[in-house]
C-alpha atoms as a PDB file:
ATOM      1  CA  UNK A   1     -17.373  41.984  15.233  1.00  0.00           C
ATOM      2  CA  UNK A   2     -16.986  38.770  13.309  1.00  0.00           C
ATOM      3  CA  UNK A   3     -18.997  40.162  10.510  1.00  0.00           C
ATOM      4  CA  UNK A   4     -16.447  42.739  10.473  1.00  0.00           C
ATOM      5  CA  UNK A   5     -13.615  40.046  10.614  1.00  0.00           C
ATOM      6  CA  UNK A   6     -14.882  38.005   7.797  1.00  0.00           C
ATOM      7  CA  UNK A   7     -15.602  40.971   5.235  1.00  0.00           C
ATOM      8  CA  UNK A   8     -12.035  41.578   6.524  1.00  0.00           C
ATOM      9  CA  UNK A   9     -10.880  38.669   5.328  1.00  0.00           C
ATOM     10  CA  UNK A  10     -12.941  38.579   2.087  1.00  0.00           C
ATOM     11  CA  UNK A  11     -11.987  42.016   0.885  1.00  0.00           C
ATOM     12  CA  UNK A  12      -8.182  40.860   1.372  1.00  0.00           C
ATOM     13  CA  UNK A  13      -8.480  37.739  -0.378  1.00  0.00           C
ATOM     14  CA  UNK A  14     -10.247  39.657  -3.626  1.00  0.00           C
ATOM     15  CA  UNK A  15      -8.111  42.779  -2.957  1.00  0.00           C
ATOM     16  CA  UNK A  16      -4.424  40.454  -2.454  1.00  0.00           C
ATOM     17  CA  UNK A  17      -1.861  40.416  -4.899  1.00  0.00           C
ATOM     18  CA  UNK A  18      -1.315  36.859  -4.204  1.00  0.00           C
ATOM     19  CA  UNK A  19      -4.702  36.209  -5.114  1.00  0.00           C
ATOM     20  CA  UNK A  20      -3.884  37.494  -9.052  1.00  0.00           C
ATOM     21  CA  UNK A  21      -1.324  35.132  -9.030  1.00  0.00           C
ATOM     22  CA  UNK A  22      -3.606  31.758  -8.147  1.00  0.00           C
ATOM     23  CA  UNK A  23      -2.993  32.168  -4.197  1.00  0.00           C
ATOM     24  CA  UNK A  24      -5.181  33.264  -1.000  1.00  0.00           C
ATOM     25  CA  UNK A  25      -4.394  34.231   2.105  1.00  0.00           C
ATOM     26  CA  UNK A  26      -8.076  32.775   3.075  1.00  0.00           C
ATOM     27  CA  UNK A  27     -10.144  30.251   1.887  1.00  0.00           C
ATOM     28  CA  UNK A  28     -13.383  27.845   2.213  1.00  0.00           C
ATOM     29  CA  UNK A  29     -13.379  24.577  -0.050  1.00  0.00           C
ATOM     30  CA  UNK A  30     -15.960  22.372  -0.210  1.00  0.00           C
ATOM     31  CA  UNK A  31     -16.874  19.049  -2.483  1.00  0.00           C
ATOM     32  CA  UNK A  32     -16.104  18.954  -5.922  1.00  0.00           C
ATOM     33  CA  UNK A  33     -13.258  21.403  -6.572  1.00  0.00           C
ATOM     34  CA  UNK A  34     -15.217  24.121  -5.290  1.00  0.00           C
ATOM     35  CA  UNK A  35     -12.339  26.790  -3.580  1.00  0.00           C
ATOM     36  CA  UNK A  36     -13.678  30.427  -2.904  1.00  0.00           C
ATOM     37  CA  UNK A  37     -11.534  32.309  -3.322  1.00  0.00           C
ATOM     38  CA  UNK A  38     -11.099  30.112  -7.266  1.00  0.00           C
ATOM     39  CA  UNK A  39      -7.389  29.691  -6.278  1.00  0.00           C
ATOM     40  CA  UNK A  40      -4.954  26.669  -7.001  1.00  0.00           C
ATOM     41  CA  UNK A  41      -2.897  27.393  -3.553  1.00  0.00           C
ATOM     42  CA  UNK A  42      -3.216  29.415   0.309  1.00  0.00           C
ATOM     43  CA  UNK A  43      -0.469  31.271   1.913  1.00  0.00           C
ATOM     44  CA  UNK A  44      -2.169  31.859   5.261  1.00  0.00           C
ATOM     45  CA  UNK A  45      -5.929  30.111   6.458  1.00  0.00           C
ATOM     46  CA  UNK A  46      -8.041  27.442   4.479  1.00  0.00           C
ATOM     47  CA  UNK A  47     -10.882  25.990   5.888  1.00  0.00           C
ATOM     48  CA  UNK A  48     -12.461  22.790   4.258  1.00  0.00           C
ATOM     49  CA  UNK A  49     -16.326  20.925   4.997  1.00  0.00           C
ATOM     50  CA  UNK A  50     -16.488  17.497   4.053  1.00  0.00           C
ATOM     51  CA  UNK A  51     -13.825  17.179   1.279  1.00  0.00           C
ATOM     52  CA  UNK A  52     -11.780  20.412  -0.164  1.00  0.00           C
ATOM     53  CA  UNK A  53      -8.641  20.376  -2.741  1.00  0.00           C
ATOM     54  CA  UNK A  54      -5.772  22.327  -3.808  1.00  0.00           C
ATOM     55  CA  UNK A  55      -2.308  22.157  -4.839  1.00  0.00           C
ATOM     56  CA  UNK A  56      -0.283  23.779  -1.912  1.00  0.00           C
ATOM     57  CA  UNK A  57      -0.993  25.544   1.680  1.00  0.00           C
ATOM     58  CA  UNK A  58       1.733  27.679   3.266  1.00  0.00           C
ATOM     59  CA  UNK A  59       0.178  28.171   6.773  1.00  0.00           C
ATOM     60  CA  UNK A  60      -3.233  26.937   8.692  1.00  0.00           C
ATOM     61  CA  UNK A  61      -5.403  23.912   6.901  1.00  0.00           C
ATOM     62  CA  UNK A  62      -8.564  23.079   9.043  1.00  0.00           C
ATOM     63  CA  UNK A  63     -10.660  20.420   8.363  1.00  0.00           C
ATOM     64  CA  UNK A  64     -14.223  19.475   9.151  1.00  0.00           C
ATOM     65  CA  UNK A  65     -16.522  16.413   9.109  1.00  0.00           C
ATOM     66  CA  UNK A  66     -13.711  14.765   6.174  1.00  0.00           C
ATOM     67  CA  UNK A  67     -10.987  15.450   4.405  1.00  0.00           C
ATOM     68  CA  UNK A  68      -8.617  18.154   3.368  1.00  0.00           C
ATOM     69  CA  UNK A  69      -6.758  17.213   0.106  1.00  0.00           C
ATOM     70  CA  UNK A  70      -3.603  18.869  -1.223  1.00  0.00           C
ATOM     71  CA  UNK A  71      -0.462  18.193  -2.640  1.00  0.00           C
ATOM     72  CA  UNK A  72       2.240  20.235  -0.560  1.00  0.00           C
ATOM     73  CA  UNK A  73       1.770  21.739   3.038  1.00  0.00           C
ATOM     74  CA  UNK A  74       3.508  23.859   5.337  1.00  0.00           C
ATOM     75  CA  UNK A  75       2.237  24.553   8.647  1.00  0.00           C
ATOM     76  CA  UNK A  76      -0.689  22.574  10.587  1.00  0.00           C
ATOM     77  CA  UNK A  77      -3.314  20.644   9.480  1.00  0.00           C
ATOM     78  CA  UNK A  78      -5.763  20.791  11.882  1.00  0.00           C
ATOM     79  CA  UNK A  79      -8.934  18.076  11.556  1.00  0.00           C
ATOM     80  CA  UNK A  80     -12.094  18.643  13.464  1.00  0.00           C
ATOM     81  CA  UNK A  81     -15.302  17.379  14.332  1.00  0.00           C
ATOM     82  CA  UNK A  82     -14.061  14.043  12.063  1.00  0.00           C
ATOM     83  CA  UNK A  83     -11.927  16.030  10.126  1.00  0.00           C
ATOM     84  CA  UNK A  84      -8.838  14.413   8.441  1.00  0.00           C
ATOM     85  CA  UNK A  85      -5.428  15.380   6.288  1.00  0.00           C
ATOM     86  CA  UNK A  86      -4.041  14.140   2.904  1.00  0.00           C
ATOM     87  CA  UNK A  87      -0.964  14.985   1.711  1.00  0.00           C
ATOM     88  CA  UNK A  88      -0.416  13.386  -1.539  1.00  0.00           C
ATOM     89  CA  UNK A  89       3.433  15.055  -1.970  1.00  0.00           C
ATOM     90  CA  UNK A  90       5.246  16.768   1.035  1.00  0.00           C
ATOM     91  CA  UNK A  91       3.892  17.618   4.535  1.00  0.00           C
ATOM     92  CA  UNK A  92       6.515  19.667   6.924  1.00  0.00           C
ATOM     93  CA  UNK A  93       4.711  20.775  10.180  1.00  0.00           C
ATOM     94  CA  UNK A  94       2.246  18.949  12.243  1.00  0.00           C
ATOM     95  CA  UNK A  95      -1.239  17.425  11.342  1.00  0.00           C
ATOM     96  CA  UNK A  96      -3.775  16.577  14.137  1.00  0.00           C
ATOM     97  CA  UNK A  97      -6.981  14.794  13.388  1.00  0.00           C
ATOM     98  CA  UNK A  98      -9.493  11.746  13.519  1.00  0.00           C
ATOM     99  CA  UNK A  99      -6.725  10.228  10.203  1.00  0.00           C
ATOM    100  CA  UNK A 100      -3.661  11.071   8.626  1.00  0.00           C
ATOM    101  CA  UNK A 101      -3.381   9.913   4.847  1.00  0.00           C
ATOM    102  CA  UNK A 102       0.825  11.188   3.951  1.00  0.00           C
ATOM    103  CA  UNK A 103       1.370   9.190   0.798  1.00  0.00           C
ATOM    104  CA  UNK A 104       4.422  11.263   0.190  1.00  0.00           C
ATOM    105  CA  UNK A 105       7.022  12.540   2.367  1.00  0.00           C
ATOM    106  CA  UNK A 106       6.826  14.205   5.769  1.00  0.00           C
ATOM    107  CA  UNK A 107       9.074  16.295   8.240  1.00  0.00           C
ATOM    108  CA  UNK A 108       7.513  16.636  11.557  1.00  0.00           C
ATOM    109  CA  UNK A 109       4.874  14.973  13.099  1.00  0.00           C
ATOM    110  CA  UNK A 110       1.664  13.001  12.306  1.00  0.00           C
ATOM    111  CA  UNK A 111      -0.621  13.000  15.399  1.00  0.00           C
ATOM    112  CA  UNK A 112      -4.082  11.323  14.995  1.00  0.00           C
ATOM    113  CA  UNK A 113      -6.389   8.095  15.634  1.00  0.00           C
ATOM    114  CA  UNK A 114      -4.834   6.742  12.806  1.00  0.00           C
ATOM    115  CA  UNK A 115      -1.736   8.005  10.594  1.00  0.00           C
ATOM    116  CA  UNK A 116      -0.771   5.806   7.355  1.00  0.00           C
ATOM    117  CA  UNK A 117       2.037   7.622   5.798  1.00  0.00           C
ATOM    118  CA  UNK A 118       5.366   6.655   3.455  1.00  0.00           C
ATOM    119  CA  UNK A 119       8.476   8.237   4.450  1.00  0.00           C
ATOM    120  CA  UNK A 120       8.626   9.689   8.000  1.00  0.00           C
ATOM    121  CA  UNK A 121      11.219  12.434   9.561  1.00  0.00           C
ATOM    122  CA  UNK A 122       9.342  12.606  13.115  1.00  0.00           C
ATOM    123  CA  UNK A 123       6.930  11.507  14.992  1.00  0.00           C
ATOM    124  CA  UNK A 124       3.987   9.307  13.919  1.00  0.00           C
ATOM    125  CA  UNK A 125       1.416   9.330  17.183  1.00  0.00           C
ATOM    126  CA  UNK A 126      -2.060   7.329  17.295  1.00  0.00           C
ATOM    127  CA  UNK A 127      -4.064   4.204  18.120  1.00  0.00           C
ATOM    128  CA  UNK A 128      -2.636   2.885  14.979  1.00  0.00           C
ATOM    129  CA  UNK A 129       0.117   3.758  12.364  1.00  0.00           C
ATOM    130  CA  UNK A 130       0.879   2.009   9.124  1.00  0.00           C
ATOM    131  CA  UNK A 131       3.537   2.943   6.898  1.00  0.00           C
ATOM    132  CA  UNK A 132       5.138   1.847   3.541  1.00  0.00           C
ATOM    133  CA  UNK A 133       8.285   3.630   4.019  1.00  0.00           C
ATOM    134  CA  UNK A 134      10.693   4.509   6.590  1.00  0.00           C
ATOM    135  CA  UNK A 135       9.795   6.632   9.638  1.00  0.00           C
ATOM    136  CA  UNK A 136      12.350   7.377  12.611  1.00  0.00           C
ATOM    137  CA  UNK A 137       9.603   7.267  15.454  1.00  0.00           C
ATOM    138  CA  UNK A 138       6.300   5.270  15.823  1.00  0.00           C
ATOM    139  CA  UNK A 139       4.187   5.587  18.753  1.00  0.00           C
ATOM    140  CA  UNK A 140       0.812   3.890  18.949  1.00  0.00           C
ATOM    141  CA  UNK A 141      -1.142   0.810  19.990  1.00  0.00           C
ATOM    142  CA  UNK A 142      -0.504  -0.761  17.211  1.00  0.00           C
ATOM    143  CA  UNK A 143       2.568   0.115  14.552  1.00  0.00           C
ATOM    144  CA  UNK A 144       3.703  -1.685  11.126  1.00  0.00           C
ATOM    145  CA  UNK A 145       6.275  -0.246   9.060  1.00  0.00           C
ATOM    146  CA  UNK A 146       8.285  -1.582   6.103  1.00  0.00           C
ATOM    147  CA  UNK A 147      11.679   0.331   8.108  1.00  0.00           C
ATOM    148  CA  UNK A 148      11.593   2.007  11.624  1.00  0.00           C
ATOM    149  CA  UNK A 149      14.647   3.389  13.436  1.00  0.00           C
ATOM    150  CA  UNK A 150      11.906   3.262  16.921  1.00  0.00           C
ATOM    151  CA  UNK A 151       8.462   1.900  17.644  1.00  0.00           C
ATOM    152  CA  UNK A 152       6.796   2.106  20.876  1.00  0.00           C
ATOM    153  CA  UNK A 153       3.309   0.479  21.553  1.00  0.00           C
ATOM    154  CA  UNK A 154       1.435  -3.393  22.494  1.00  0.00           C
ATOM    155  CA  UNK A 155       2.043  -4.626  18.930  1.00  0.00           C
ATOM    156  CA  UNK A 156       5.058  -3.450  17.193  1.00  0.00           C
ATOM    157  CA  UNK A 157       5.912  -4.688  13.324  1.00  0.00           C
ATOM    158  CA  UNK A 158       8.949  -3.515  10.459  1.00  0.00           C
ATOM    159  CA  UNK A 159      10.555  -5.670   7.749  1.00  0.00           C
ATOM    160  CA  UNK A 160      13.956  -3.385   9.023  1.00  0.00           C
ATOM    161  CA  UNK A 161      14.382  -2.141  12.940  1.00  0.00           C
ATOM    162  CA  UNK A 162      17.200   0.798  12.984  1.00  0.00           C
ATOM    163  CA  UNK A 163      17.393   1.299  16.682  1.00  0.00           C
ATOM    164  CA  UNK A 164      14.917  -0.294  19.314  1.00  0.00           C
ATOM    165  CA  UNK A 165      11.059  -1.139  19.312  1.00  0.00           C
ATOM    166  CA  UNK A 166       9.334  -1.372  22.637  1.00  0.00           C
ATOM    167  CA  UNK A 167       6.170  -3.276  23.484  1.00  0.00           C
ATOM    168  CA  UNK A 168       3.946  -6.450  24.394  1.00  0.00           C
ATOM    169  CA  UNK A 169       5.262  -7.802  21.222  1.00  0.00           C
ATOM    170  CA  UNK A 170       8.115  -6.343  18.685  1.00  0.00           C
ATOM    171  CA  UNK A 171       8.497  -8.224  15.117  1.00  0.00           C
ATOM    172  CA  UNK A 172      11.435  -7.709  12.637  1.00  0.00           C
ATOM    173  CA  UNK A 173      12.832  -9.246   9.760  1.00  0.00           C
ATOM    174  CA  UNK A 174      15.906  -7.985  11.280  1.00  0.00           C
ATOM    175  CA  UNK A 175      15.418  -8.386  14.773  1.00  0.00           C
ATOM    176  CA  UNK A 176      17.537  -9.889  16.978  1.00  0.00           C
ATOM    177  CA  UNK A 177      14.588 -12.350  17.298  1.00  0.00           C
ATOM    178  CA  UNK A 178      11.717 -11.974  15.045  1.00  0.00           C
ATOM    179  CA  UNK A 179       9.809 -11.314  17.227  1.00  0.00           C
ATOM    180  CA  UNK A 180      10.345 -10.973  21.048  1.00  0.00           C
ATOM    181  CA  UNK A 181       8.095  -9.463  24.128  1.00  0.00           C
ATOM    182  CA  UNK A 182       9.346  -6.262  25.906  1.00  0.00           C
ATOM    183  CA  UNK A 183      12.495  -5.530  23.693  1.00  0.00           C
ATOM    184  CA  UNK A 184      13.379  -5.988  20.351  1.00  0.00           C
ATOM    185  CA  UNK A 185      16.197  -4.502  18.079  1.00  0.00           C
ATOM    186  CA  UNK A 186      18.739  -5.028  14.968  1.00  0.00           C
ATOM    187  CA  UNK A 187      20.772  -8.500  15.369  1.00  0.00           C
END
């Protein structure tokens, strides 16, 4: 049966119309460049061993033992076995993993050990997140962000608090204290 499900898959990627025009509905990438299908972009299932990139998946990214690279993504990014995400551009979806690397925009959530991101509509959820940009919530052990409308966690850190952080200990610029135990927010 799964013999017949990947020569399935195989003869649709070669026999896909999306496929003449530098797109798979399947793929496996591996290190250095290598993409089989040889395709820029997925519109449907890409899995990647130890570091695979493109330019855009529309649909399921899975990632094992390190990263999958790629400018744009749409769906889930899901990291296994140590796998991780990068998304250089825009994420919108989800990404679970050991890391999330967003150095662009995202819209959804970021769910991992670690997530160090930019600009954040959602949720960023982990042991630790570190961001460079905005993000509306923060959820972690440990989160530092250069402007957070909500943080929740033991150490909690922004240059600009929108709303409320929550935790052992809240610092911001803007706080009503700098920093404060239990409760901190915008003065």
């Amino acid at each position: 049966m799964k013999k017949r499900l990947i020569a399935l898959a195989a003869t649709a990627a070669l026999a896909s119309p999306f496929a003449m025009a530098d797109s798979a509905p399947v793929m496996f990438s591996s290190l250095n460049g290598f993409n089989a299908p040889n395709a820029n972009s997925v519109g449907g299932v890409r899995l990647s061993v130890l570091h695979g990139q493109v330019s855009e998946v529309k649909g399921l990214d899975i990632s094992v033992l390190g990263m999958s690279e790629r400018d744009k993504m749409t769906g889930v990014n899901l990291g296994i076995l140590f796998g991780g995400a990068k998304v250089n551009q825009q994420m919108t979806g989800a990404a679970f993993g050991l890391f999330n690397w967003m150095p662009g925009n995202t819209t959804g959530a970021n769910i991992s050990m670690v997530n160090i991101t930019n600009n954040v509509k959602g949720l960023n959820l982990g042991l630790a997140n570190y961001s460079e940009g905005k993000t509306v919530a923060d959820v972690a052990f440990a989160s530092i962000s250069k402007t957070s409308t909500f943080q929740l966690g033991i150490f909690n850190k922004t240059d600009n608090i929108e709303g409320v952080q929550i935790g052992l200990i809240n610092c911001a610029d803007n706080g009503f204290f700098k920093c404060f135990p239990i409760v901190n927010f915008a003065k």
